[in-house]
C-alpha atoms as a PDB file:
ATOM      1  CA  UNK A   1      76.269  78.255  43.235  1.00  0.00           C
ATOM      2  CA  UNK A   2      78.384  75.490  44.919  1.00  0.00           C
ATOM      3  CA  UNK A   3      80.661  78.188  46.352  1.00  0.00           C
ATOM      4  CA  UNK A   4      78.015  80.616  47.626  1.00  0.00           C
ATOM      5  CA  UNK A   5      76.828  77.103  49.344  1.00  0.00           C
ATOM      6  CA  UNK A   6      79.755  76.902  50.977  1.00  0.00           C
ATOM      7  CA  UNK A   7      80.513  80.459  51.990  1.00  0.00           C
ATOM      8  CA  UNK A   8      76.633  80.163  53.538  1.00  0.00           C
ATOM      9  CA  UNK A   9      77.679  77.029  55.094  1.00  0.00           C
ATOM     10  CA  UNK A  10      80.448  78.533  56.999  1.00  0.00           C
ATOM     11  CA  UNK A  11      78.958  81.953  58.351  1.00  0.00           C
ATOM     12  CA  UNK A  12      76.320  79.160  59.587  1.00  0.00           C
ATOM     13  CA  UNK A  13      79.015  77.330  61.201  1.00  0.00           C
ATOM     14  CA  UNK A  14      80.837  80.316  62.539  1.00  0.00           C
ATOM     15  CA  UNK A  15      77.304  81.386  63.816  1.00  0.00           C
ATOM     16  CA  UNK A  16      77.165  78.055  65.848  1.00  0.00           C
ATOM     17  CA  UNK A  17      80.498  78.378  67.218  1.00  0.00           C
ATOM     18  CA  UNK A  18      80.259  82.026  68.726  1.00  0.00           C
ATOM     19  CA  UNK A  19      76.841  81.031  69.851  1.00  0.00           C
ATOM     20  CA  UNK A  20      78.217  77.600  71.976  1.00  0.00           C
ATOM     21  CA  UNK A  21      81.332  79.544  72.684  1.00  0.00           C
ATOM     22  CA  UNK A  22      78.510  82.303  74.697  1.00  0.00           C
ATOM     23  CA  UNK A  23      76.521  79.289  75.719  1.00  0.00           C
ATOM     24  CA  UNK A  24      79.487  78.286  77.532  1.00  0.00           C
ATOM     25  CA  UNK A  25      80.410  80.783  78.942  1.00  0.00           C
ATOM     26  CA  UNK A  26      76.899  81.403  80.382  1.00  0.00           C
ATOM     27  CA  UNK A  27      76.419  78.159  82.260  1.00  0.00           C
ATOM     28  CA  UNK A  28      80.344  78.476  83.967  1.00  0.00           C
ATOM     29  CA  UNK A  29      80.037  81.350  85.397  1.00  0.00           C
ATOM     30  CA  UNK A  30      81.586  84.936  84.565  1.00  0.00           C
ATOM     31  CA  UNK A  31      83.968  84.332  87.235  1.00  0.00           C
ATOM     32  CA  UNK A  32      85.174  81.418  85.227  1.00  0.00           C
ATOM     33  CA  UNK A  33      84.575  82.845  81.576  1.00  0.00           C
ATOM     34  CA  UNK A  34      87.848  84.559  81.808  1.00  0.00           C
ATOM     35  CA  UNK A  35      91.561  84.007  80.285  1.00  0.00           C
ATOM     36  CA  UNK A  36      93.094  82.178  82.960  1.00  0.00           C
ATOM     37  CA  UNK A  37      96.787  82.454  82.916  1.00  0.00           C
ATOM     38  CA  UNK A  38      96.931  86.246  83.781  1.00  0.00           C
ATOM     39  CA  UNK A  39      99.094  85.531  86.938  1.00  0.00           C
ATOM     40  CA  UNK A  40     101.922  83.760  85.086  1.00  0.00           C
ATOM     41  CA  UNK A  41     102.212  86.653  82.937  1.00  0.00           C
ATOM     42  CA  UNK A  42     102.721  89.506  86.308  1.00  0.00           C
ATOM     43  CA  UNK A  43     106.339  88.894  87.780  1.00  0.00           C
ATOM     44  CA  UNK A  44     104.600  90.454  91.169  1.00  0.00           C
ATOM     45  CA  UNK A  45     102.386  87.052  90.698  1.00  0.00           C
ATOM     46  CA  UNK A  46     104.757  85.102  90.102  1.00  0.00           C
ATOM     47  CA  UNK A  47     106.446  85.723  93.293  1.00  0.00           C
ATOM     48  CA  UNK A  48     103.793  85.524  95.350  1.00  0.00           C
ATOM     49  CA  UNK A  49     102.997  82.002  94.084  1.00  0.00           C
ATOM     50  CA  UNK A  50     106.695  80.829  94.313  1.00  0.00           C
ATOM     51  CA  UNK A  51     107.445  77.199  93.844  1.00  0.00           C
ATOM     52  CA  UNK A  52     104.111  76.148  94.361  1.00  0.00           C
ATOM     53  CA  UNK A  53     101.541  74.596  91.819  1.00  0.00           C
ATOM     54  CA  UNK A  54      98.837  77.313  91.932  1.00  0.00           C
ATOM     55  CA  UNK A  55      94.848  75.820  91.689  1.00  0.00           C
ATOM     56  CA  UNK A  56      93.089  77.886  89.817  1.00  0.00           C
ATOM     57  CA  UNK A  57      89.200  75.925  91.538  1.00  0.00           C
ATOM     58  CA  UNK A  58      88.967  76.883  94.838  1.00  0.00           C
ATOM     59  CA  UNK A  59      89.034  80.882  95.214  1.00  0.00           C
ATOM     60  CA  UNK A  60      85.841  82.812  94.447  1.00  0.00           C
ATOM     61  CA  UNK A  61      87.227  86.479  92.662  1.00  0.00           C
ATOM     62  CA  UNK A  62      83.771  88.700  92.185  1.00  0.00           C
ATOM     63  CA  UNK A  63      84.518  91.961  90.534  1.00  0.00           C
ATOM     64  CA  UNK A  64      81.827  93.925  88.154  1.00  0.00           C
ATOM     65  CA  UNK A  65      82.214  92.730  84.567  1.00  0.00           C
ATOM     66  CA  UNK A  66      81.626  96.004  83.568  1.00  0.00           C
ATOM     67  CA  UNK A  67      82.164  99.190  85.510  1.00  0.00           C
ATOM     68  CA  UNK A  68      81.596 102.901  84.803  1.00  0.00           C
ATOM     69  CA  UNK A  69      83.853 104.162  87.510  1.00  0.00           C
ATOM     70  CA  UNK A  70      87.297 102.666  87.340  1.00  0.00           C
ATOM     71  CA  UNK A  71      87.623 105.103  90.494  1.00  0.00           C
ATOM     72  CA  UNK A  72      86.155 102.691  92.915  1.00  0.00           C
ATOM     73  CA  UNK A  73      85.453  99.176  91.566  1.00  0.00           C
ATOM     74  CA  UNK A  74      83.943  96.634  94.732  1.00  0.00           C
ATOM     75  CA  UNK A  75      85.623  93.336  94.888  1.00  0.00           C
ATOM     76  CA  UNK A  76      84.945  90.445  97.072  1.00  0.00           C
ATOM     77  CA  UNK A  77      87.646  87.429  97.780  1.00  0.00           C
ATOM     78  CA  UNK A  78      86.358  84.264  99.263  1.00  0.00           C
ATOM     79  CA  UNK A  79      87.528  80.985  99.498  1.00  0.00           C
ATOM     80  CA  UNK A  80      85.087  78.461  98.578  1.00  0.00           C
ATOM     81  CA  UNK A  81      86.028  75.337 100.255  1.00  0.00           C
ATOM     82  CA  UNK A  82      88.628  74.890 102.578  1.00  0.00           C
ATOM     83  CA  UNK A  83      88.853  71.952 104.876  1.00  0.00           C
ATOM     84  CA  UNK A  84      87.818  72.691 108.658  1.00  0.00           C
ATOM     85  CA  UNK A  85      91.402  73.709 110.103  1.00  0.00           C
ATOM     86  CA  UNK A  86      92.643  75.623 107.389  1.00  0.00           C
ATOM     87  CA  UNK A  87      92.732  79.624 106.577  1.00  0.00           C
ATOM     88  CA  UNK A  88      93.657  81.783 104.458  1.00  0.00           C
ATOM     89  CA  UNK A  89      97.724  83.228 105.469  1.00  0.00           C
ATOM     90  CA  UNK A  90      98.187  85.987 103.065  1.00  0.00           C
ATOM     91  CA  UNK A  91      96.379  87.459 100.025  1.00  0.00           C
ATOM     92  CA  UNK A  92      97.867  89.255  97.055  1.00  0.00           C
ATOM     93  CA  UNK A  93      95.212  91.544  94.883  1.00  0.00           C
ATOM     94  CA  UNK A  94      97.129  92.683  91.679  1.00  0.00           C
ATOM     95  CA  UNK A  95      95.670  94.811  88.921  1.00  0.00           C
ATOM     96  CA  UNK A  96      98.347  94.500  86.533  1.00  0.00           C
ATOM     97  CA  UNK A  97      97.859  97.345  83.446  1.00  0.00           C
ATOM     98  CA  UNK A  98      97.230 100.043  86.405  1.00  0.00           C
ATOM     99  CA  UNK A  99     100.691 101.871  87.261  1.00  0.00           C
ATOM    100  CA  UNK A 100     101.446 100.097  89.867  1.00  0.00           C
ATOM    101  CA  UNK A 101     100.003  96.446  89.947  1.00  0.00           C
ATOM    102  CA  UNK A 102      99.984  95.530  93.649  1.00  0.00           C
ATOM    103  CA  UNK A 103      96.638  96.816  94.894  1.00  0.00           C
ATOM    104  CA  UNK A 104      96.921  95.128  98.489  1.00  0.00           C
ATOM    105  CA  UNK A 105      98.520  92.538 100.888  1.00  0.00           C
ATOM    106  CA  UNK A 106      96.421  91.120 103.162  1.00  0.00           C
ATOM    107  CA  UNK A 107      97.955  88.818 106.090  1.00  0.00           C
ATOM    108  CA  UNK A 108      95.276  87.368 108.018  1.00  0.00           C
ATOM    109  CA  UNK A 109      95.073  84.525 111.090  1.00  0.00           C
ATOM    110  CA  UNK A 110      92.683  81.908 112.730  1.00  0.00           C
ATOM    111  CA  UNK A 111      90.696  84.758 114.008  1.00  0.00           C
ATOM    112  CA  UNK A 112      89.236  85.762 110.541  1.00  0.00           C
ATOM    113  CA  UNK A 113      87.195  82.635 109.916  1.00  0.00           C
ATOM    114  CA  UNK A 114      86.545  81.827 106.631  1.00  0.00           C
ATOM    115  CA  UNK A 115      88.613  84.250 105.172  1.00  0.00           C
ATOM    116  CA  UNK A 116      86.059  86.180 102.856  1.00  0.00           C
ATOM    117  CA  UNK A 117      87.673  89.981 102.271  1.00  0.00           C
ATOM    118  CA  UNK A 118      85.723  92.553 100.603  1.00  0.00           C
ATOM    119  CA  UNK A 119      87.048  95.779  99.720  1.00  0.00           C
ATOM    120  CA  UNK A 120      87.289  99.074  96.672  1.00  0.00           C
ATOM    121  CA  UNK A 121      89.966  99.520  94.395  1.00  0.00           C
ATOM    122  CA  UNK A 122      90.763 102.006  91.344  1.00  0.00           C
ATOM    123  CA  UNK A 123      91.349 100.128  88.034  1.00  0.00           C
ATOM    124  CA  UNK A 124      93.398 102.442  85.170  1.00  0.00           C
ATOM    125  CA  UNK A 125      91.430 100.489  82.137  1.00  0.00           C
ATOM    126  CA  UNK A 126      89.779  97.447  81.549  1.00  0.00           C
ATOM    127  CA  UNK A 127      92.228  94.135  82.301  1.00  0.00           C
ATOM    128  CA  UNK A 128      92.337  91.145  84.643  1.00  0.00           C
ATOM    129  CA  UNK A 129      92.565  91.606  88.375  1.00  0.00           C
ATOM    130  CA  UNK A 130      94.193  88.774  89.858  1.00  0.00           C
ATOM    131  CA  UNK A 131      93.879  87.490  93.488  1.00  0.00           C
ATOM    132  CA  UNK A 132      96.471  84.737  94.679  1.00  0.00           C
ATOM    133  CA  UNK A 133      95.739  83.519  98.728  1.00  0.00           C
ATOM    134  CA  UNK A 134      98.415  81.020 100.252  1.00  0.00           C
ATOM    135  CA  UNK A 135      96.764  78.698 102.887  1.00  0.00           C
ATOM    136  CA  UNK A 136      97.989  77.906 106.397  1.00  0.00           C
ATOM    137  CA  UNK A 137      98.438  74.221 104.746  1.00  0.00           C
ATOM    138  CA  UNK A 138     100.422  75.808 101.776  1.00  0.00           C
ATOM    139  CA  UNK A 139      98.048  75.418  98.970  1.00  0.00           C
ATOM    140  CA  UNK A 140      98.020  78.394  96.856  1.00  0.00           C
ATOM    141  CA  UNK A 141      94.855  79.480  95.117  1.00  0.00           C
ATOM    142  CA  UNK A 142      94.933  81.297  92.375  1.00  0.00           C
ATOM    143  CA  UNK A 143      91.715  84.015  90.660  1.00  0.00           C
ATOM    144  CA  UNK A 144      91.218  85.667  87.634  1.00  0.00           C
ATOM    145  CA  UNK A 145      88.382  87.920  86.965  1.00  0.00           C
ATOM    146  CA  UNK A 146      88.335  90.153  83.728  1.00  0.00           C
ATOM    147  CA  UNK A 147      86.707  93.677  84.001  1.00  0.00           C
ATOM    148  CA  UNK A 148      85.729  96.294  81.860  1.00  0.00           C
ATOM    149  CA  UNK A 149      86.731 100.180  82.601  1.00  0.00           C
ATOM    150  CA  UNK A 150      84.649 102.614  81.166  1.00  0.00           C
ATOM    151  CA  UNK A 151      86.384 105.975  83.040  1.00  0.00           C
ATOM    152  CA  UNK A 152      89.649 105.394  84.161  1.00  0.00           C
ATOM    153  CA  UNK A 153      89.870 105.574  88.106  1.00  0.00           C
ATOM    154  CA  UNK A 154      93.593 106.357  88.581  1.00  0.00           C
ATOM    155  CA  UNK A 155      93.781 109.720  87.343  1.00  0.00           C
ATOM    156  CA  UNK A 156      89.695 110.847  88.268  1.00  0.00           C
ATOM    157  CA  UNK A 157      89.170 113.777  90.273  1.00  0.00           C
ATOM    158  CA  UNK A 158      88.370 113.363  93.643  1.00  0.00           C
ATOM    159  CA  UNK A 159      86.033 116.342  94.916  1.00  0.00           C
ATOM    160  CA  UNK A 160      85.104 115.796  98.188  1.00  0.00           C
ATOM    161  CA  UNK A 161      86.533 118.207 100.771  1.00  0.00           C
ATOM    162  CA  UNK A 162      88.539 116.127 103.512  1.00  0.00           C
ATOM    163  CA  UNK A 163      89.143 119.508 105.521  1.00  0.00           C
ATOM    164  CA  UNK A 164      87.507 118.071 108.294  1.00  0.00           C
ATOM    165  CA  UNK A 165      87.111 114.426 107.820  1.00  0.00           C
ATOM    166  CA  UNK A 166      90.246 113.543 107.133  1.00  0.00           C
ATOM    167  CA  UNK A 167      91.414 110.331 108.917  1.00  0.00           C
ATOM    168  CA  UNK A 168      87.872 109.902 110.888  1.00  0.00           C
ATOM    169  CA  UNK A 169      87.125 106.083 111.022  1.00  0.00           C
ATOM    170  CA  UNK A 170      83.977 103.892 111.660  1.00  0.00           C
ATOM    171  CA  UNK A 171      83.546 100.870 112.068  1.00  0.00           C
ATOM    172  CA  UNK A 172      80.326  98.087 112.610  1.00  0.00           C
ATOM    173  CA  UNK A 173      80.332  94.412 114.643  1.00  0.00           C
ATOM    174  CA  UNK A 174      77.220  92.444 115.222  1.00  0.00           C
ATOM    175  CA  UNK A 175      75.984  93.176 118.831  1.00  0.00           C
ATOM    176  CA  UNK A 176      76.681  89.757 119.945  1.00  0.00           C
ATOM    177  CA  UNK A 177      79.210  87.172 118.302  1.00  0.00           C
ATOM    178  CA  UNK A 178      77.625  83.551 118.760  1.00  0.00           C
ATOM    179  CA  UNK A 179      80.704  81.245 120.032  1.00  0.00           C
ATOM    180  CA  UNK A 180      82.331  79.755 116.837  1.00  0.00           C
ATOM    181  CA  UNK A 181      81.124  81.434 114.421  1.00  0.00           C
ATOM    182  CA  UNK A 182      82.584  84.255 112.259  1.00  0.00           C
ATOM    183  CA  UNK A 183      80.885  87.577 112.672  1.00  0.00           C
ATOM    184  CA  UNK A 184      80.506  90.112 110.008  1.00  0.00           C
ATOM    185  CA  UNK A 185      83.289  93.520 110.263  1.00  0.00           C
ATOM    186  CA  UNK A 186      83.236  96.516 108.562  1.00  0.00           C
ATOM    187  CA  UNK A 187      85.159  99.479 108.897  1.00  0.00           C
ATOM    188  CA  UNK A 188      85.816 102.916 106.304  1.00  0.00           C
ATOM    189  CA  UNK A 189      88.189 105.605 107.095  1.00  0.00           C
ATOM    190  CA  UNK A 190      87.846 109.499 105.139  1.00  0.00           C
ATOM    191  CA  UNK A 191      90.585 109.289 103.339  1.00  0.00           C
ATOM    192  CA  UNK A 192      91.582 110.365  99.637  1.00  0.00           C
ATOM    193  CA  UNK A 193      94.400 108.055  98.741  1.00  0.00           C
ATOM    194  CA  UNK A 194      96.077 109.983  96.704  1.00  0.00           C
ATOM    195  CA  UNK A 195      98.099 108.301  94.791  1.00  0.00           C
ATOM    196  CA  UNK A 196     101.233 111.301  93.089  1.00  0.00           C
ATOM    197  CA  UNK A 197      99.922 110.536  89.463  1.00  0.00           C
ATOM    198  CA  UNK A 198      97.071 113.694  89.147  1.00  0.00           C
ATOM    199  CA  UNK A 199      97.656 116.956  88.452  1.00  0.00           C
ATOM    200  CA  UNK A 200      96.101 119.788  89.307  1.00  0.00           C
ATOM    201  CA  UNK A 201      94.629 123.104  86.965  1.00  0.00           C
ATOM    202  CA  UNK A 202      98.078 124.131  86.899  1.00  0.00           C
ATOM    203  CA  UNK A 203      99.741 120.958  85.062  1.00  0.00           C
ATOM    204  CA  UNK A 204     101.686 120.418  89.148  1.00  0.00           C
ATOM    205  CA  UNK A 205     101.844 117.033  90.087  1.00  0.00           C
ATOM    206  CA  UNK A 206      99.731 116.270  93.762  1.00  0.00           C
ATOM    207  CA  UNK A 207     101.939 115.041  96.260  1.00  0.00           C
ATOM    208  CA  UNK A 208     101.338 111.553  97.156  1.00  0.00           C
ATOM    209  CA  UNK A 209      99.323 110.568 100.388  1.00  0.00           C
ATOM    210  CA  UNK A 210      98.160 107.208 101.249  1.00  0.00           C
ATOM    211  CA  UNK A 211      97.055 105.106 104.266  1.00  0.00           C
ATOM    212  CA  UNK A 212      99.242 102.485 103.639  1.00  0.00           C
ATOM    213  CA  UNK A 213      98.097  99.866 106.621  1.00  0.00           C
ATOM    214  CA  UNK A 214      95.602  98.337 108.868  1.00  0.00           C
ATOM    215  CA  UNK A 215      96.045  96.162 111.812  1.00  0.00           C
ATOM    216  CA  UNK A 216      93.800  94.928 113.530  1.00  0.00           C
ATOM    217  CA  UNK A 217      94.057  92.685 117.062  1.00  0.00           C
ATOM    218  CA  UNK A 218      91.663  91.614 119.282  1.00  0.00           C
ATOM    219  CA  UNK A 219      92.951  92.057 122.805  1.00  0.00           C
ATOM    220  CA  UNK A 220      96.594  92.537 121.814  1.00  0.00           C
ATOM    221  CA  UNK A 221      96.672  88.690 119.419  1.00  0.00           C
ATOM    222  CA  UNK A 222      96.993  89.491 115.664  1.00  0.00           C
ATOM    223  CA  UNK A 223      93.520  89.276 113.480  1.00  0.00           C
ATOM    224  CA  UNK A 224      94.775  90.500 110.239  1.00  0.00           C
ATOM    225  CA  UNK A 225      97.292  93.324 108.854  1.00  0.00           C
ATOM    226  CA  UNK A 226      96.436  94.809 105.507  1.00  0.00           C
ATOM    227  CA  UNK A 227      98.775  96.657 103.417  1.00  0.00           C
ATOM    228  CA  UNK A 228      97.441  99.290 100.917  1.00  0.00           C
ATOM    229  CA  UNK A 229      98.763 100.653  97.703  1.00  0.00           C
ATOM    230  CA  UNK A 230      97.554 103.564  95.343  1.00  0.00           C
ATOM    231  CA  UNK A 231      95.283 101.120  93.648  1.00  0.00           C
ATOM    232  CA  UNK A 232      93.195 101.124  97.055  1.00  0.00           C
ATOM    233  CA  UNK A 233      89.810 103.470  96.385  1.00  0.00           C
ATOM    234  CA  UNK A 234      89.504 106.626  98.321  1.00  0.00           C
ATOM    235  CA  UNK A 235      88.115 106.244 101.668  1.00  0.00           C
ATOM    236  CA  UNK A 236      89.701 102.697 102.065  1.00  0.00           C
ATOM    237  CA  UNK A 237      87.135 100.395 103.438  1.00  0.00           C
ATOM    238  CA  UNK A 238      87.126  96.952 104.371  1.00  0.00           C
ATOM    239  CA  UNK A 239      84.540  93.947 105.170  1.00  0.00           C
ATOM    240  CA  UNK A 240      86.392  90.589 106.629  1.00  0.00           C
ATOM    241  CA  UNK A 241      85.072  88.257 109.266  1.00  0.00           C
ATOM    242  CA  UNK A 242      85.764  87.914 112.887  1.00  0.00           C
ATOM    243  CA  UNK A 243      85.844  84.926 115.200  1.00  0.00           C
ATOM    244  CA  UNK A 244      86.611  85.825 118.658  1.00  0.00           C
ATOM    245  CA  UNK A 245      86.867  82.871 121.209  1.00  0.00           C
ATOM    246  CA  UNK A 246      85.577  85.178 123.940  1.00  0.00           C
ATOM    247  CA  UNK A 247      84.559  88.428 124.823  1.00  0.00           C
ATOM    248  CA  UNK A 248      86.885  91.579 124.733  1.00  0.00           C
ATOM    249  CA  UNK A 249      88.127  94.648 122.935  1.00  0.00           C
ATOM    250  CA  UNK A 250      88.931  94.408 119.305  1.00  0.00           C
ATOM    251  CA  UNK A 251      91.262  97.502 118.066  1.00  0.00           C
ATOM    252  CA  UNK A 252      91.845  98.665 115.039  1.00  0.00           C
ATOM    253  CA  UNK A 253      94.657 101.572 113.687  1.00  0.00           C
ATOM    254  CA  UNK A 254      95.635 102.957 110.659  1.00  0.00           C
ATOM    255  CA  UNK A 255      98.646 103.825 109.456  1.00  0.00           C
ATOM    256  CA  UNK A 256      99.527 106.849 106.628  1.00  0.00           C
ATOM    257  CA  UNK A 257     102.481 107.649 105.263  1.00  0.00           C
ATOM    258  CA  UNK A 258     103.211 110.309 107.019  1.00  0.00           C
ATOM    259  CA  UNK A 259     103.265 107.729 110.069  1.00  0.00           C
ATOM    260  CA  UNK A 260     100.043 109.734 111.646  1.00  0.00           C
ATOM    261  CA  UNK A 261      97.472 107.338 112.906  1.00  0.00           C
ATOM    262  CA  UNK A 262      93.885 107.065 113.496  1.00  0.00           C
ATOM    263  CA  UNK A 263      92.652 104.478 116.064  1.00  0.00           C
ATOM    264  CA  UNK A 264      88.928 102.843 117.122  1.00  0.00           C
ATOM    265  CA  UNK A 265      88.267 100.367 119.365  1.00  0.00           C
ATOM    266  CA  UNK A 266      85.061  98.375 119.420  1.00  0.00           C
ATOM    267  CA  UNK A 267      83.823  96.067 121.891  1.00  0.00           C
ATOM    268  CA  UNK A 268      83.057  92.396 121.192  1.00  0.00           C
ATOM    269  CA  UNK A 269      80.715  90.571 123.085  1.00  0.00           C
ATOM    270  CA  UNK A 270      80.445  86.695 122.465  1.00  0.00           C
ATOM    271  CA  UNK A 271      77.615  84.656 124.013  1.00  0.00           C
END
């Protein structure tokens, strides 16, 4: 009797334990009820954090918890405090159990405000995407976010017919840009990213093609320059934040690897 006591006694116990150990992860946050850590385990990480002392408080990471296409997962990067002169410099995305971890390289400037970058990437299974941003003051921020896969997005079948759309680009500014204040950019080009890991009916591997960059300047100065890998969904898109000082033209052009281009400019009116 004493012993079925205490076997009772302990399923009750490990009942409470699993039960504060959800409780706890409730009131934190899912963006902070993950393994931290990831990054020191990813060499590609590792570099990008260097000799610094990463914080892992300070950089919002919002990703699905779970997602039922691992071909085009949305995640948002934002820093969420960052003292009045200071910007994010360059941010690494990493995906580390796809095929090839680096997802994207972002290097942005003063021009993109706040810093908050939203964009779509494939995820091969469920894992930890990391996000590390260095600041113009040389803080690096560090982001874990753990995600669940249900279909695999690296190796999905893409069936839309890029015959004719193939490299068109849009892209959408607020009418007017009040003076000091970021603005809200989007912009999508048809694209499929493929990445040289499907095959088709016949077992024949499909050659890789990727748009592999964006830059983007307002009136010839710098605003940001991203750099995409296969990770990066089809029809690359991407939301960031604009600050112009004044009036004028901002461009944008995309690169693919086969070093053809597709260009759109967009006017920017600040008053």
């Amino acid at each position: 009797m004493t012993e079925t006591m205490t076997r009772s006694g302990m399923r009750r116990r490990s009942l409470l334990m699993v039960t504060a150990a959800s409780a706890l992860a409730w009131a934190i946050g899912p963006e902070r009820a993950c393994a931290r850590g990831a990054w020191s385990r990813l060499e590609g990480a590792r570099a990008a954090v260097g000799d610094a002392t990463p914080s892992l408080d300070g950089l919002a990471l919002d990703v699905p918890l779970l997602s039922e296409n691992g071909a085009s997962v949305p995640v948002l990067i934002r820093p969420e405090t960052l003292a009045p002169d200071d910007f994010i410099e360059t941010l690494d995305l990493f995906a580390p159990s796809n095929p090839y971890p680096l997802v994207a390289t972002l290097r942005l400037t003063a021009l993109t405000g706040r810093g908050e970058i939203a964009t779509r990437i494939r995820l091969n299974e469920s894992q930890t995407v990391i996000a590390v941003a260095r600041l113009a003051s040389g803080a690096v921020l560090v982001a874990e976010r753990d995600v669940r896969i249900t279909a695999s997005g690296c190796l999905m079948v893409i069936d839309a017919d890029y015959s004719e759309s193939l490299l068109e680009t849009r892209v959408r500014v607020p009418k007017i840009f009040t003076p000091g204040k970021p603005g809200e950019v989007l912009t999508i080009i048809s694209h499929p990213q493929e990445t040289g890991l499907r095959k088709d009916a016949s077992g024949r591997v499909l050659p890789k093609r990727l748009v592999e960059r964006l830059d983007a300047t307002l009136d010839g100065h710098r605003v940001l320059t991203v750099e995409f890998h296969r990770s990066v969904a089809a029809n690359p898109y991407l939301r960031f934040f604009l600050t112009p000082p004044a009036s004028g033209t901002l461009a944008l052009r995309w690169t693919e690897d086969t070093g053809t281009t597709a260009e759109k400019s967009v006017a920017i009116l600040v008053s």
